[in-house]
Protein backbone atom coordinates (compact mmCIF):
# COMPACT_ATOMS: atom_id res chain seq x y z
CA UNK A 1 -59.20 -152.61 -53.94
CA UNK A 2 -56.70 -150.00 -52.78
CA UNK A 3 -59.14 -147.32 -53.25
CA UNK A 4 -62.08 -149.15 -50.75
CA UNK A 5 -59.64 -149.54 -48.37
CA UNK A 6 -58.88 -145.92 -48.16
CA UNK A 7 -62.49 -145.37 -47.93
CA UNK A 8 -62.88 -147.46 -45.07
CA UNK A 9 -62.18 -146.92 -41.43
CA UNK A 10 -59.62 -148.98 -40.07
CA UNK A 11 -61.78 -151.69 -38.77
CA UNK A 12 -61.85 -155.37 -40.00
CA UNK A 13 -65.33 -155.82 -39.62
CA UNK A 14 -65.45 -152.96 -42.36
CA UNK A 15 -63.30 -154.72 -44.72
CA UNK A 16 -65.96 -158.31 -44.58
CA UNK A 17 -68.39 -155.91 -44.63
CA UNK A 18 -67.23 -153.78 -48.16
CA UNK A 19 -66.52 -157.74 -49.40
CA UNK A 20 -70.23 -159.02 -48.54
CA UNK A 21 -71.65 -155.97 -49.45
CA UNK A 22 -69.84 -156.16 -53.28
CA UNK A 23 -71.01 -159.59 -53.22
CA UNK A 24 -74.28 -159.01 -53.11
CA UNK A 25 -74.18 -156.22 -55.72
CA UNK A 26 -72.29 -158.88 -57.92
CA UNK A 27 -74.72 -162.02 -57.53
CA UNK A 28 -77.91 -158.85 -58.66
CA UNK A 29 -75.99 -157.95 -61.52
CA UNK A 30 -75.19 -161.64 -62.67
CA UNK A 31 -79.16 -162.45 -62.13
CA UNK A 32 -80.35 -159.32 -63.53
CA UNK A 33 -78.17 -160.01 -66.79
CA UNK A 34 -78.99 -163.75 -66.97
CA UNK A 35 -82.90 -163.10 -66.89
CA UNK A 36 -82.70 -160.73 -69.55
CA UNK A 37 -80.32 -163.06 -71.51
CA UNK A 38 -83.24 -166.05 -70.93
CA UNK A 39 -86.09 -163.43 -71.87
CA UNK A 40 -87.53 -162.91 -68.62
CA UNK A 41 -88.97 -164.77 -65.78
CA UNK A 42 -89.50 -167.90 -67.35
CA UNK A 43 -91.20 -169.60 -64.43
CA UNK A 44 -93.32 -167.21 -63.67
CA UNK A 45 -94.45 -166.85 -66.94
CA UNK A 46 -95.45 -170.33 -67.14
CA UNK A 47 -98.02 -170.75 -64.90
CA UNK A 48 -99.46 -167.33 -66.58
């Protein structure tokens, strides 16, 4: 955390912006990891 904050001007609209922005990153990961765990796109790949 230190080392964002040293990246980071000295704005606090910067800081909610680095926390959104890691957010985001975070909730791709998590999705990108839990479709591979189920095998793919199973909903799409019903209607298929």
């Amino acid at each position: 955390m230190s080392l964002v904050l040293l990246a980071l001007p000295d704005h606090g609209s910067m800081l909610v912006a680095a926390v959104v922005l890691g957010a985001l990153v975070n909730a791709l990961v998590i999705g990108a990891c839990a479709r591979a765990l189920r095998g793919g796109d199973s909903a799409r790949d019903q209607y298929t």
